[in-house]
N, C-alpha and C. Protein backbone atom coordinates (compact mmCIF):
# COMPACT_ATOMS: atom_id res chain seq x y z
N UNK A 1 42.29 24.27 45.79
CA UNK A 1 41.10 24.54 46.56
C UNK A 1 40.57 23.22 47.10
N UNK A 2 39.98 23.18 48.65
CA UNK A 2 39.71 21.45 48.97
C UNK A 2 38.07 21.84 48.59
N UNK A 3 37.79 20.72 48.87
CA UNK A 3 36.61 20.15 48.55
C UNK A 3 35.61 21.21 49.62
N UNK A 4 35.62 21.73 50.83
CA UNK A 4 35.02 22.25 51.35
C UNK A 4 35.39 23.50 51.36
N UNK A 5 36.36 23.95 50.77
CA UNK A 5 36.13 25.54 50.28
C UNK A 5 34.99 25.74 48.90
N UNK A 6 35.35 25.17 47.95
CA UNK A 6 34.63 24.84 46.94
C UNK A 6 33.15 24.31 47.08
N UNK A 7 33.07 24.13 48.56
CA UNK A 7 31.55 24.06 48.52
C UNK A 7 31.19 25.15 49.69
N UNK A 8 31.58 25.78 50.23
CA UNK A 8 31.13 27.04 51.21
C UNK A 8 30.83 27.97 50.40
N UNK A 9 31.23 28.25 49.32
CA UNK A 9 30.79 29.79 48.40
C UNK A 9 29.27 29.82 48.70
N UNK A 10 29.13 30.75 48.67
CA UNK A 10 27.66 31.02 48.04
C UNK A 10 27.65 31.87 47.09
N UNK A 11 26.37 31.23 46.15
CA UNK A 11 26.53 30.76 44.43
C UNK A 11 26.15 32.84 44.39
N UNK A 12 26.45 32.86 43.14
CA UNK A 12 26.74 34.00 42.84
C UNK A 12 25.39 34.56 42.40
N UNK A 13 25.37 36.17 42.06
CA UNK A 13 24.29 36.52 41.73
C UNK A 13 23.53 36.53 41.02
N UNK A 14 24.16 35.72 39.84
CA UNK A 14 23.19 36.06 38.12
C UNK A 14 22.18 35.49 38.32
N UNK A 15 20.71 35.47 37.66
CA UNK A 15 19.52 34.89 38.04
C UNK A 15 19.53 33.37 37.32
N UNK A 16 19.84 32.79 38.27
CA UNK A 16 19.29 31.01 37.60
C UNK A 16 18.56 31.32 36.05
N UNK A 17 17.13 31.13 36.84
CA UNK A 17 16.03 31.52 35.90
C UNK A 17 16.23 32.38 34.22
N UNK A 18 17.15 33.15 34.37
CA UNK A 18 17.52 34.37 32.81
C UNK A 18 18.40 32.98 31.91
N UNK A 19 19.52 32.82 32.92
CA UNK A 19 20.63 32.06 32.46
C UNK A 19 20.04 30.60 31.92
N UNK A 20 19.40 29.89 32.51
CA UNK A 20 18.07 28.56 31.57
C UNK A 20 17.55 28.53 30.63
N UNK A 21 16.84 30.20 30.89
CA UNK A 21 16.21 30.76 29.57
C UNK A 21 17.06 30.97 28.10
N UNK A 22 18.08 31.85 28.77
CA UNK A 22 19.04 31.49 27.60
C UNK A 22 19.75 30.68 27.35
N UNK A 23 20.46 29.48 27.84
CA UNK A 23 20.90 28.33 27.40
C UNK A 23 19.61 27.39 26.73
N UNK A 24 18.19 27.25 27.27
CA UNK A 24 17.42 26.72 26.36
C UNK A 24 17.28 27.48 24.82
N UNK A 25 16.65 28.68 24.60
CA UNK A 25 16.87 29.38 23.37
C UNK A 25 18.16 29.48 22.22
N UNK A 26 19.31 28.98 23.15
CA UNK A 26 20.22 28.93 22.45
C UNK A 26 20.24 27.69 22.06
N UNK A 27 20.22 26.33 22.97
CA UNK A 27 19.99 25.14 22.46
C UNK A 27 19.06 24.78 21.29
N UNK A 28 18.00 25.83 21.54
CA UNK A 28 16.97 25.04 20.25
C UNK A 28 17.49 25.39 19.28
N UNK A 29 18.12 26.89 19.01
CA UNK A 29 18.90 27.72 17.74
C UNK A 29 19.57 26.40 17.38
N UNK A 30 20.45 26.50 17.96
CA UNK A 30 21.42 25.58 17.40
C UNK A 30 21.20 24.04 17.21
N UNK A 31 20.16 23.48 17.35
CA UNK A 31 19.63 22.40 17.00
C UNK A 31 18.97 22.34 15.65
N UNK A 32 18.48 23.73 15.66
CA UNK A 32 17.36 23.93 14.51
C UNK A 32 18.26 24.41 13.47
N UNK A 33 19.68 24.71 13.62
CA UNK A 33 20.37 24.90 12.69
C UNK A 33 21.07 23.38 12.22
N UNK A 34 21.44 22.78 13.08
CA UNK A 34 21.87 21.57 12.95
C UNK A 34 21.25 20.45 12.09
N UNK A 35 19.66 20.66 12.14
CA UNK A 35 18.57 20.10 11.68
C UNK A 35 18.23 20.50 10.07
N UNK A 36 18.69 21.90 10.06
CA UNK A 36 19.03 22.05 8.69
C UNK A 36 20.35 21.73 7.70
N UNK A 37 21.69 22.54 8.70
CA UNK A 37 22.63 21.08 8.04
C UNK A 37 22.47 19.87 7.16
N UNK A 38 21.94 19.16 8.31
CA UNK A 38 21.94 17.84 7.69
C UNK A 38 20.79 17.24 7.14
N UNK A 39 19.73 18.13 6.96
CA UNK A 39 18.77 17.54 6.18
C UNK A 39 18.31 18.46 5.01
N UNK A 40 19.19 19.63 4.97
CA UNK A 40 18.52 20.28 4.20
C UNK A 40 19.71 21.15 3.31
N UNK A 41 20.41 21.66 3.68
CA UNK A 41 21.68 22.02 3.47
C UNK A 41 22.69 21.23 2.02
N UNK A 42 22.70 21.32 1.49
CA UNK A 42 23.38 20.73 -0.18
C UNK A 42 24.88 21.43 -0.18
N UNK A 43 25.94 20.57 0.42
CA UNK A 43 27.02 20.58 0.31
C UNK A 43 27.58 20.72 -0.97
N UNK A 44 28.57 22.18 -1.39
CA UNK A 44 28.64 22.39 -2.35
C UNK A 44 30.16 21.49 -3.31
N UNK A 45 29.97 20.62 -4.71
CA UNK A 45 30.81 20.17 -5.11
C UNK A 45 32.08 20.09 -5.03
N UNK A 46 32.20 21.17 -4.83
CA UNK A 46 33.39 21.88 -5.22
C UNK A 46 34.69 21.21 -3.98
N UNK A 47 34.25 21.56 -3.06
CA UNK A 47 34.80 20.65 -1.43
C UNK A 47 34.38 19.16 -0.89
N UNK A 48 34.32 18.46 -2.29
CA UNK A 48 34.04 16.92 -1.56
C UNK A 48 34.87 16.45 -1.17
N UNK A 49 36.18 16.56 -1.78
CA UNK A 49 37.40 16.33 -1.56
C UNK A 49 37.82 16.64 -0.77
N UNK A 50 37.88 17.70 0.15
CA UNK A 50 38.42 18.09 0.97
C UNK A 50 38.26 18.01 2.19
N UNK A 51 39.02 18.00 3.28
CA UNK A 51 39.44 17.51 4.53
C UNK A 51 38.46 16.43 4.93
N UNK A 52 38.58 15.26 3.83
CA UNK A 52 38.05 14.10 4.15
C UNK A 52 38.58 13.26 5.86
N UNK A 53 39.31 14.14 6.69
CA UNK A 53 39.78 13.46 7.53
C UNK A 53 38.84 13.46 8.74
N UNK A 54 37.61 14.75 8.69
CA UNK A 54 36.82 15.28 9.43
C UNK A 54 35.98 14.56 10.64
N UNK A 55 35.69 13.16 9.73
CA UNK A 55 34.71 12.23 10.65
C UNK A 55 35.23 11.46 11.29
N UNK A 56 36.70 10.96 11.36
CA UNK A 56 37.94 10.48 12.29
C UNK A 56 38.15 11.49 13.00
N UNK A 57 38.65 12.53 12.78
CA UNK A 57 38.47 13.78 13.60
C UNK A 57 37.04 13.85 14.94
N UNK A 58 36.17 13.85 13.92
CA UNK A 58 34.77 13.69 14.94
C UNK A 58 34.68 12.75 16.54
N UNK A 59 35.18 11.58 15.77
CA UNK A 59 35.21 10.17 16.14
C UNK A 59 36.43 10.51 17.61
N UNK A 60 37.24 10.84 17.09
CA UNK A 60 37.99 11.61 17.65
C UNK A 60 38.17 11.93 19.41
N UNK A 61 37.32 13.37 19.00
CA UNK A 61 36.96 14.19 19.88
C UNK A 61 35.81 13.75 20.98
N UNK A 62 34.98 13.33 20.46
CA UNK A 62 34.28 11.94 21.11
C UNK A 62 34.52 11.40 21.87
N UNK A 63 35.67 10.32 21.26
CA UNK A 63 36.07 9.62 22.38
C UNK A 63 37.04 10.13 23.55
N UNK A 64 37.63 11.20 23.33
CA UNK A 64 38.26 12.06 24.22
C UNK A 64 37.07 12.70 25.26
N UNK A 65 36.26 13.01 24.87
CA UNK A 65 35.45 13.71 25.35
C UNK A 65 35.29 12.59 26.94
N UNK A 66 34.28 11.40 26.15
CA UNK A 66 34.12 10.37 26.80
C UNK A 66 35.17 9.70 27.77
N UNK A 67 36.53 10.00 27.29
CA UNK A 67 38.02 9.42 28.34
C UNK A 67 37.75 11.02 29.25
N UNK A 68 37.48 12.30 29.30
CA UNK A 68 37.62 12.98 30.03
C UNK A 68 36.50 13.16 30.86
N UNK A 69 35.11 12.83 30.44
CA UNK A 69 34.00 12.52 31.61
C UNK A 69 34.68 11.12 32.35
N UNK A 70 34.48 10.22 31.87
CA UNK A 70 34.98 9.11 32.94
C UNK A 70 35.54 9.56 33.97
N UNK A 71 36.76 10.23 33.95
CA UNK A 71 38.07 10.65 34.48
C UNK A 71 37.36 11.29 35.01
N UNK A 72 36.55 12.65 34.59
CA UNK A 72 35.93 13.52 36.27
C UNK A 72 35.10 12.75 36.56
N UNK A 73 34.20 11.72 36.40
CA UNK A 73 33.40 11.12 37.50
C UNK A 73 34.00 10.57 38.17
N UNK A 74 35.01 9.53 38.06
CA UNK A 74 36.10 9.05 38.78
C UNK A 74 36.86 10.05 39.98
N UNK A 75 37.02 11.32 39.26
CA UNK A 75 37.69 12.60 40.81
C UNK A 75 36.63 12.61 41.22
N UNK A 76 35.65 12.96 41.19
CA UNK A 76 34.70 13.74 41.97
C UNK A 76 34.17 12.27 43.11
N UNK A 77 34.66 11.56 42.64
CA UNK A 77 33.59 10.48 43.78
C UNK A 77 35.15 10.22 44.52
N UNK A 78 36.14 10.99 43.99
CA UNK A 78 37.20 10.49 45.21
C UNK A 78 37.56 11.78 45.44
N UNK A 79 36.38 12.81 45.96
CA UNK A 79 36.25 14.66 46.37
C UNK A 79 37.61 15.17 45.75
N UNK A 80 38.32 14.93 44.95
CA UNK A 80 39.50 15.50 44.02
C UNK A 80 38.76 16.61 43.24
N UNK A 81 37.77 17.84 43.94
CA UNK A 81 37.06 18.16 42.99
C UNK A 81 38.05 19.33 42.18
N UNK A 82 38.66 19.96 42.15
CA UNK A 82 40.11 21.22 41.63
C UNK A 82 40.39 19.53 40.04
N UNK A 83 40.89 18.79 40.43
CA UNK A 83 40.66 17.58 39.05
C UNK A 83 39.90 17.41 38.42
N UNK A 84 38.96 17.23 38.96
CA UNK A 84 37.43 16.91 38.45
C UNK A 84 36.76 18.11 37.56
N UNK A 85 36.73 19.37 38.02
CA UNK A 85 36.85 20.43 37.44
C UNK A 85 37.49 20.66 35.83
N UNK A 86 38.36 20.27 36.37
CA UNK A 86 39.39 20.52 34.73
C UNK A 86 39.18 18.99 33.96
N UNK A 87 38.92 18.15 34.21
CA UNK A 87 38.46 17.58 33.41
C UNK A 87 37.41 16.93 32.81
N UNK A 88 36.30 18.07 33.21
CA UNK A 88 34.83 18.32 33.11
C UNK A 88 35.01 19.48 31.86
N UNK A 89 36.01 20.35 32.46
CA UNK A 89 36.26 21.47 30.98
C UNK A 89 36.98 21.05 29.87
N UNK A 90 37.72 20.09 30.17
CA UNK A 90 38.32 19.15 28.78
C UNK A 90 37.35 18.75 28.75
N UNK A 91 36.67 17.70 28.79
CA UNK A 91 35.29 17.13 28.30
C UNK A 91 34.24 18.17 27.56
N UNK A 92 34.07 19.31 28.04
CA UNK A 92 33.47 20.12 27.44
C UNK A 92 34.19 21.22 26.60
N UNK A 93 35.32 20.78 26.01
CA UNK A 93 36.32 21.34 25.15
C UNK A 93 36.12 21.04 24.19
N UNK A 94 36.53 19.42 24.61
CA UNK A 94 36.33 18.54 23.29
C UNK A 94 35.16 18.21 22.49
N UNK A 95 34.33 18.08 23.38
CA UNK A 95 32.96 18.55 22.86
C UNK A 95 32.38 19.58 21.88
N UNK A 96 32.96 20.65 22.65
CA UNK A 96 33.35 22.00 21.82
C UNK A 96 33.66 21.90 20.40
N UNK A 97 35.11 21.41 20.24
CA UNK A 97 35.44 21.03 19.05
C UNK A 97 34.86 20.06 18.06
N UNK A 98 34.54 18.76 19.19
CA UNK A 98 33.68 18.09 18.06
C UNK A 98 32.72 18.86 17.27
N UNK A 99 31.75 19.42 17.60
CA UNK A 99 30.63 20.35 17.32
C UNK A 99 30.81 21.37 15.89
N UNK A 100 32.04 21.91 16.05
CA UNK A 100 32.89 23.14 15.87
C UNK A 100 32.97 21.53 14.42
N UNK A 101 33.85 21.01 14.59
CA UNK A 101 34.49 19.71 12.91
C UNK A 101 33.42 19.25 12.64
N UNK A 102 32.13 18.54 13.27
CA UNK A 102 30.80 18.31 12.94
C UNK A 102 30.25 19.24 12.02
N UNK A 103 30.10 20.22 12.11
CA UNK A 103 29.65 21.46 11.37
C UNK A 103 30.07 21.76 9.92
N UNK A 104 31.43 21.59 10.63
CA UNK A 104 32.35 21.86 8.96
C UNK A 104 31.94 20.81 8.48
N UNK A 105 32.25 19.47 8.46
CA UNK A 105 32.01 18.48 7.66
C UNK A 105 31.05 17.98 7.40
N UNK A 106 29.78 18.62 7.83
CA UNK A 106 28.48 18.77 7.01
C UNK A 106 28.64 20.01 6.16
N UNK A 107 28.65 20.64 6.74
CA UNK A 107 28.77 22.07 5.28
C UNK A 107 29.72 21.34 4.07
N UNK A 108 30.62 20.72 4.33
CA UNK A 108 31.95 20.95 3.10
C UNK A 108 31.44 19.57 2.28
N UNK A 109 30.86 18.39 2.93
CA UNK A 109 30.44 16.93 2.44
C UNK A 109 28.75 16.64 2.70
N UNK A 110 28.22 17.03 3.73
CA UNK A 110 26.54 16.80 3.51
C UNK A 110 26.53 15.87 4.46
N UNK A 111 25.14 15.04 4.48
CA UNK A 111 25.04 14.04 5.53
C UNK A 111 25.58 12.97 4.87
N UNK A 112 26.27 11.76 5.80
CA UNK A 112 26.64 10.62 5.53
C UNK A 112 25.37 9.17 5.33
N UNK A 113 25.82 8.49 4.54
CA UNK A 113 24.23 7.61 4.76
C UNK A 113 25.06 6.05 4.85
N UNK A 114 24.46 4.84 5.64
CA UNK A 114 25.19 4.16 5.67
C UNK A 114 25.54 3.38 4.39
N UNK A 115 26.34 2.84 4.15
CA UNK A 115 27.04 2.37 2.50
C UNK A 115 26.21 0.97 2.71
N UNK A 116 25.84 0.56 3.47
CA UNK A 116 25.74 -1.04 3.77
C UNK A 116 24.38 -1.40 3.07
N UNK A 117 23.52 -2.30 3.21
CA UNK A 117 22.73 -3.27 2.80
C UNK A 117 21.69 -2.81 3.91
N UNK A 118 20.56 -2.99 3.98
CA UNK A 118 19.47 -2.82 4.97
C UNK A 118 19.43 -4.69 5.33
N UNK A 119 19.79 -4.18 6.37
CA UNK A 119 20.27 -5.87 7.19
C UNK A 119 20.35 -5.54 8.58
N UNK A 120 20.42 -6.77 9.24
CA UNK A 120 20.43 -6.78 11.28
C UNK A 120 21.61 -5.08 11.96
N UNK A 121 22.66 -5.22 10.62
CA UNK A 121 23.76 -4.06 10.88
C UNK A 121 23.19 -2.90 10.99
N UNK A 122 22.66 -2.73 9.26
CA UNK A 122 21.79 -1.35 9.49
C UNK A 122 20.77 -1.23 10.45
N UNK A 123 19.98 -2.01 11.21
CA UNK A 123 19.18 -2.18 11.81
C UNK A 123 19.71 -1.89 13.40
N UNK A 124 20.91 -2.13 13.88
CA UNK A 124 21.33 -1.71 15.07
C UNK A 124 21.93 -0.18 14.56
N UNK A 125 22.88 0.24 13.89
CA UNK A 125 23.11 1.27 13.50
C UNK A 125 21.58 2.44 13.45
N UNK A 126 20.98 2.39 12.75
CA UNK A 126 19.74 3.17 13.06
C UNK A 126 19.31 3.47 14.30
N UNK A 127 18.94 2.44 14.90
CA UNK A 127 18.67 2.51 16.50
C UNK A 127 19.90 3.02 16.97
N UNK A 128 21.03 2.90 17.13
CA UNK A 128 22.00 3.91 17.61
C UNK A 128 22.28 5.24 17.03
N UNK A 129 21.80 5.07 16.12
CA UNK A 129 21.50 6.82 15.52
C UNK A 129 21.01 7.74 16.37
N UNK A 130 19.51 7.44 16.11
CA UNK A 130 18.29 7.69 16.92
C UNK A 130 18.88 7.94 17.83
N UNK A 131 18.76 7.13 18.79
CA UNK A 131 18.95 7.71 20.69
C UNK A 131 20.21 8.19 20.58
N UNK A 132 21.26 8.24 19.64
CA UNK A 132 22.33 8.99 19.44
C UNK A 132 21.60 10.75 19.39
N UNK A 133 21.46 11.15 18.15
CA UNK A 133 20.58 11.96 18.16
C UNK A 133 19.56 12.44 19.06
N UNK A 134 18.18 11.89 19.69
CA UNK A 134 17.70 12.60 20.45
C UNK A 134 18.43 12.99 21.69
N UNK A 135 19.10 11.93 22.06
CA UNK A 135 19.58 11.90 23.47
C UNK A 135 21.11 13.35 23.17
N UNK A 136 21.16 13.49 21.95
CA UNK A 136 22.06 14.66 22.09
C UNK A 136 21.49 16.17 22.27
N UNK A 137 20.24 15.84 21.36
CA UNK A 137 19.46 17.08 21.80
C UNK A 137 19.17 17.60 23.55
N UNK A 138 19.18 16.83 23.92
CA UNK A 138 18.08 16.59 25.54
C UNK A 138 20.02 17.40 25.87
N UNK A 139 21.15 16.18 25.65
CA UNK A 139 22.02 16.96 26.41
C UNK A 139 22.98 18.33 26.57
N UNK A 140 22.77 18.81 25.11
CA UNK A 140 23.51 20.03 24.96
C UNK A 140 22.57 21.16 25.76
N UNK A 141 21.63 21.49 26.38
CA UNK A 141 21.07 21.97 27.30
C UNK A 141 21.57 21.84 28.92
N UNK A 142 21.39 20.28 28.79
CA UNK A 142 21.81 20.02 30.20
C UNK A 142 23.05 19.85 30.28
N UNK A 143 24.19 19.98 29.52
CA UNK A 143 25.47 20.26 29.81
C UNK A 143 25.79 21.76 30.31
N UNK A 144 25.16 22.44 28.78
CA UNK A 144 25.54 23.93 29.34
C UNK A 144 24.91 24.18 30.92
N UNK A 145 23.92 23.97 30.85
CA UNK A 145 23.28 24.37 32.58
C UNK A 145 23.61 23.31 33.65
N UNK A 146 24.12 22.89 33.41
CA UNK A 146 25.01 22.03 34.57
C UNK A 146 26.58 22.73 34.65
N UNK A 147 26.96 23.19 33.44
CA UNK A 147 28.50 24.28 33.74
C UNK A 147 27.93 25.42 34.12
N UNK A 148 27.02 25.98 33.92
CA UNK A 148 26.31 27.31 33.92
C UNK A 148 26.08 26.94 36.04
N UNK A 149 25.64 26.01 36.50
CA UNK A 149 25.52 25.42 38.05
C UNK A 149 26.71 25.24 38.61
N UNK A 150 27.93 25.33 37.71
CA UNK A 150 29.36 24.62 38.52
C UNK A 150 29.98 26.14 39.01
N UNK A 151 29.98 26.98 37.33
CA UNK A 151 30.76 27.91 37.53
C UNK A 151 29.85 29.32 38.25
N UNK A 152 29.05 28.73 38.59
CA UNK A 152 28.20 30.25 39.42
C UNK A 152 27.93 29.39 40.82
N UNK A 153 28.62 28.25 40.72
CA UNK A 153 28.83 28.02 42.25
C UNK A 153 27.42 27.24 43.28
N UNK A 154 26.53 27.00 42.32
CA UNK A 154 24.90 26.44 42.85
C UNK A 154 25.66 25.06 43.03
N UNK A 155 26.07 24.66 43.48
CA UNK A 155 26.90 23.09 43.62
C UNK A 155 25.55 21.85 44.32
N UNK A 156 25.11 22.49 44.78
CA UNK A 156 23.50 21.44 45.39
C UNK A 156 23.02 21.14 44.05
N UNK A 157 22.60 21.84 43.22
CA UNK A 157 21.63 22.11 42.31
C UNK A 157 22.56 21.51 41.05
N UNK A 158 24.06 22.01 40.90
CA UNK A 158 24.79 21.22 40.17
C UNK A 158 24.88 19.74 39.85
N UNK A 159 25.38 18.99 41.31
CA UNK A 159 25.02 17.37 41.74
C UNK A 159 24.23 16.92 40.69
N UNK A 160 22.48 17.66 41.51
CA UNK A 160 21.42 16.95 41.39
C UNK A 160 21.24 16.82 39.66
N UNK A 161 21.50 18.01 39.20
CA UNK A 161 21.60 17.74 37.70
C UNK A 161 22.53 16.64 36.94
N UNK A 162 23.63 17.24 37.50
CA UNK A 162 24.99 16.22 36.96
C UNK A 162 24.16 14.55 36.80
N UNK A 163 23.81 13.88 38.02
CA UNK A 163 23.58 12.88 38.12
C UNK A 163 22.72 12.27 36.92
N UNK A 164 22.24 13.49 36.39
CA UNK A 164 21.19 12.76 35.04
C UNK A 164 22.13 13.14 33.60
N UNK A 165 22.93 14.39 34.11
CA UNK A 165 23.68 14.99 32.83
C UNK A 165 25.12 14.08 32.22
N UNK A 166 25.56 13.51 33.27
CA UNK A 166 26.46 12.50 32.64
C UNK A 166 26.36 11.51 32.18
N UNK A 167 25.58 10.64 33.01
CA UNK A 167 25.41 9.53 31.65
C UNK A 167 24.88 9.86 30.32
N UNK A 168 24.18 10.66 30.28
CA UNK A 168 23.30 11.20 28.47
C UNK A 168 24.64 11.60 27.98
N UNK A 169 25.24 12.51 28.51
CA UNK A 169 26.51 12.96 27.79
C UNK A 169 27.66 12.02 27.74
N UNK A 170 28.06 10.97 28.35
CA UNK A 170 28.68 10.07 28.26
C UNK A 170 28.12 8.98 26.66
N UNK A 171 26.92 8.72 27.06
CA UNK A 171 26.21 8.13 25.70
C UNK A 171 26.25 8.45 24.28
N UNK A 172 25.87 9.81 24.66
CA UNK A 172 26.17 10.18 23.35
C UNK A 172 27.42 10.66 22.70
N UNK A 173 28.38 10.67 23.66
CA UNK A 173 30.26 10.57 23.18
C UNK A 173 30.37 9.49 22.86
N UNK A 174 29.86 8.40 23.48
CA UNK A 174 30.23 7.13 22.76
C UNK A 174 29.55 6.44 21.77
N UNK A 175 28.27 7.02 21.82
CA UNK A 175 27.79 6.42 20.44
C UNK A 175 28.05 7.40 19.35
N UNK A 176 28.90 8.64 19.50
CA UNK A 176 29.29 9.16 18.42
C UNK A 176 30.35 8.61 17.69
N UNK A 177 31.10 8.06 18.85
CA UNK A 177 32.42 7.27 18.11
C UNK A 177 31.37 5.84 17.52
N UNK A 178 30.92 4.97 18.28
CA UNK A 178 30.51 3.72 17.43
C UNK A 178 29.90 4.54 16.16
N UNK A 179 28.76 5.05 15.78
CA UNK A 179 28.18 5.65 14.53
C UNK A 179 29.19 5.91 13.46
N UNK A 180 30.17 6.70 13.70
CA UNK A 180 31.52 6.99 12.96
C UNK A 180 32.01 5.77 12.83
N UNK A 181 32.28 4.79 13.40
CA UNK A 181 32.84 3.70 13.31
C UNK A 181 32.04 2.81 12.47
N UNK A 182 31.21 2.68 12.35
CA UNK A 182 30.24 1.76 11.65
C UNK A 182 30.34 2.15 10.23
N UNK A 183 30.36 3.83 10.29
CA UNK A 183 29.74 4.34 8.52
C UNK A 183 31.24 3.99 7.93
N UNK A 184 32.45 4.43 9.03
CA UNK A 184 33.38 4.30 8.02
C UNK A 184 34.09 2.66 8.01
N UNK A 185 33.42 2.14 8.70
CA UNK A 185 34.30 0.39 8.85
C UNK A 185 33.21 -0.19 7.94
N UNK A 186 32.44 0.39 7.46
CA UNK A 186 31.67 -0.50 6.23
C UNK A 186 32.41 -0.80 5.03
N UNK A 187 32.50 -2.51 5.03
CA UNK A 187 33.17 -2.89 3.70
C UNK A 187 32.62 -3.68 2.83
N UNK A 188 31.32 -3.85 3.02
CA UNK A 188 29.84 -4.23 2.12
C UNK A 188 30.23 -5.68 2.23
């Protein structure tokens, strides 16, 4: 499909407005579940041991995530958009999955805390927590409703979002891998 078929559609019928509503309601669900996870949630003994491989896994998917946004911002500014496309849905695959091993490996192990010393380390680590964290909240909204703008064809309205939705989502793929990287490259 070229670049100007893919933008002649006109966007389809579902109501913007319903479809926001429910990607916000669903975002908070699942935040507010997330929020219990890891702060409240008591990982049971029995599975500490097990699939300790989870947060490399995490780390993972992340950075894939992050190699497959690059890669569609890179098509799309060279109108390769049929590329750009598919590797906007890998990006939001992998994402997918991260989310999907994130989950498990709070249920099966609990939250991680850093092993280190309260020092300049922990002190950047925290601060990359943080805007790790909020800035993930803000984007699992504006991801879904920026795919929710691609695949119903609002492509004006898509752009204008995208332009704020990728870098947050880029950020927080990569500070998911540094965070993972920090808790587990700690050697006191």
């Amino acid at each position: 499909m070229s670049t100007t078929a893919a933008s002649t559609h006109k966007p389809a019928a579902f109501p913007t407005g319903i479809a926001v509503g429910a990607i916000l309601a669903v975002s908070a669900l699942a935040c507010a579940f997330l929020f219990w996870l890891v702060y409240a949630h008591h990982a049971p003994d029995a599975y500490n041991m097990r699939l300790r491989f989870l947060p490399a896994l995490n780390a993972l998917f992340n950075g894939l995530s992050a190699i497959a946004l690059i890669s569609g911002f890179l098509l799309i500014r060279r109108k390769r958009v049929v590329a750009h496309r598919a590797a906007m849905l890998t990006a939001f695959a992998f994402s997918t999955l991260f989310l999907i091993s994130y989950i498990t490996n709070h249920w099966l192990h609990g939250d991680m805390r850093f092993p280190g010393p309260h020092n300049a380390i922990w002190m950047a680590y925290i601060a990359i927590l943080i805007s790790h964290i909020l800035l993930s909240v803000v984007a699992l909204p504006m991801v879904l409703i920026t795919l929710f703008l691609a695949l119903t064809r609002r492509f004006s309205t898509h752009r204008k979002l995208a332009r704020w939705t990728y870098p947050i989502w880029l950020y927080v793929s990569v500070t998911g891998v540094i965070v993972g990287a920090m808790l587990a490259g700690w050697h006191g």
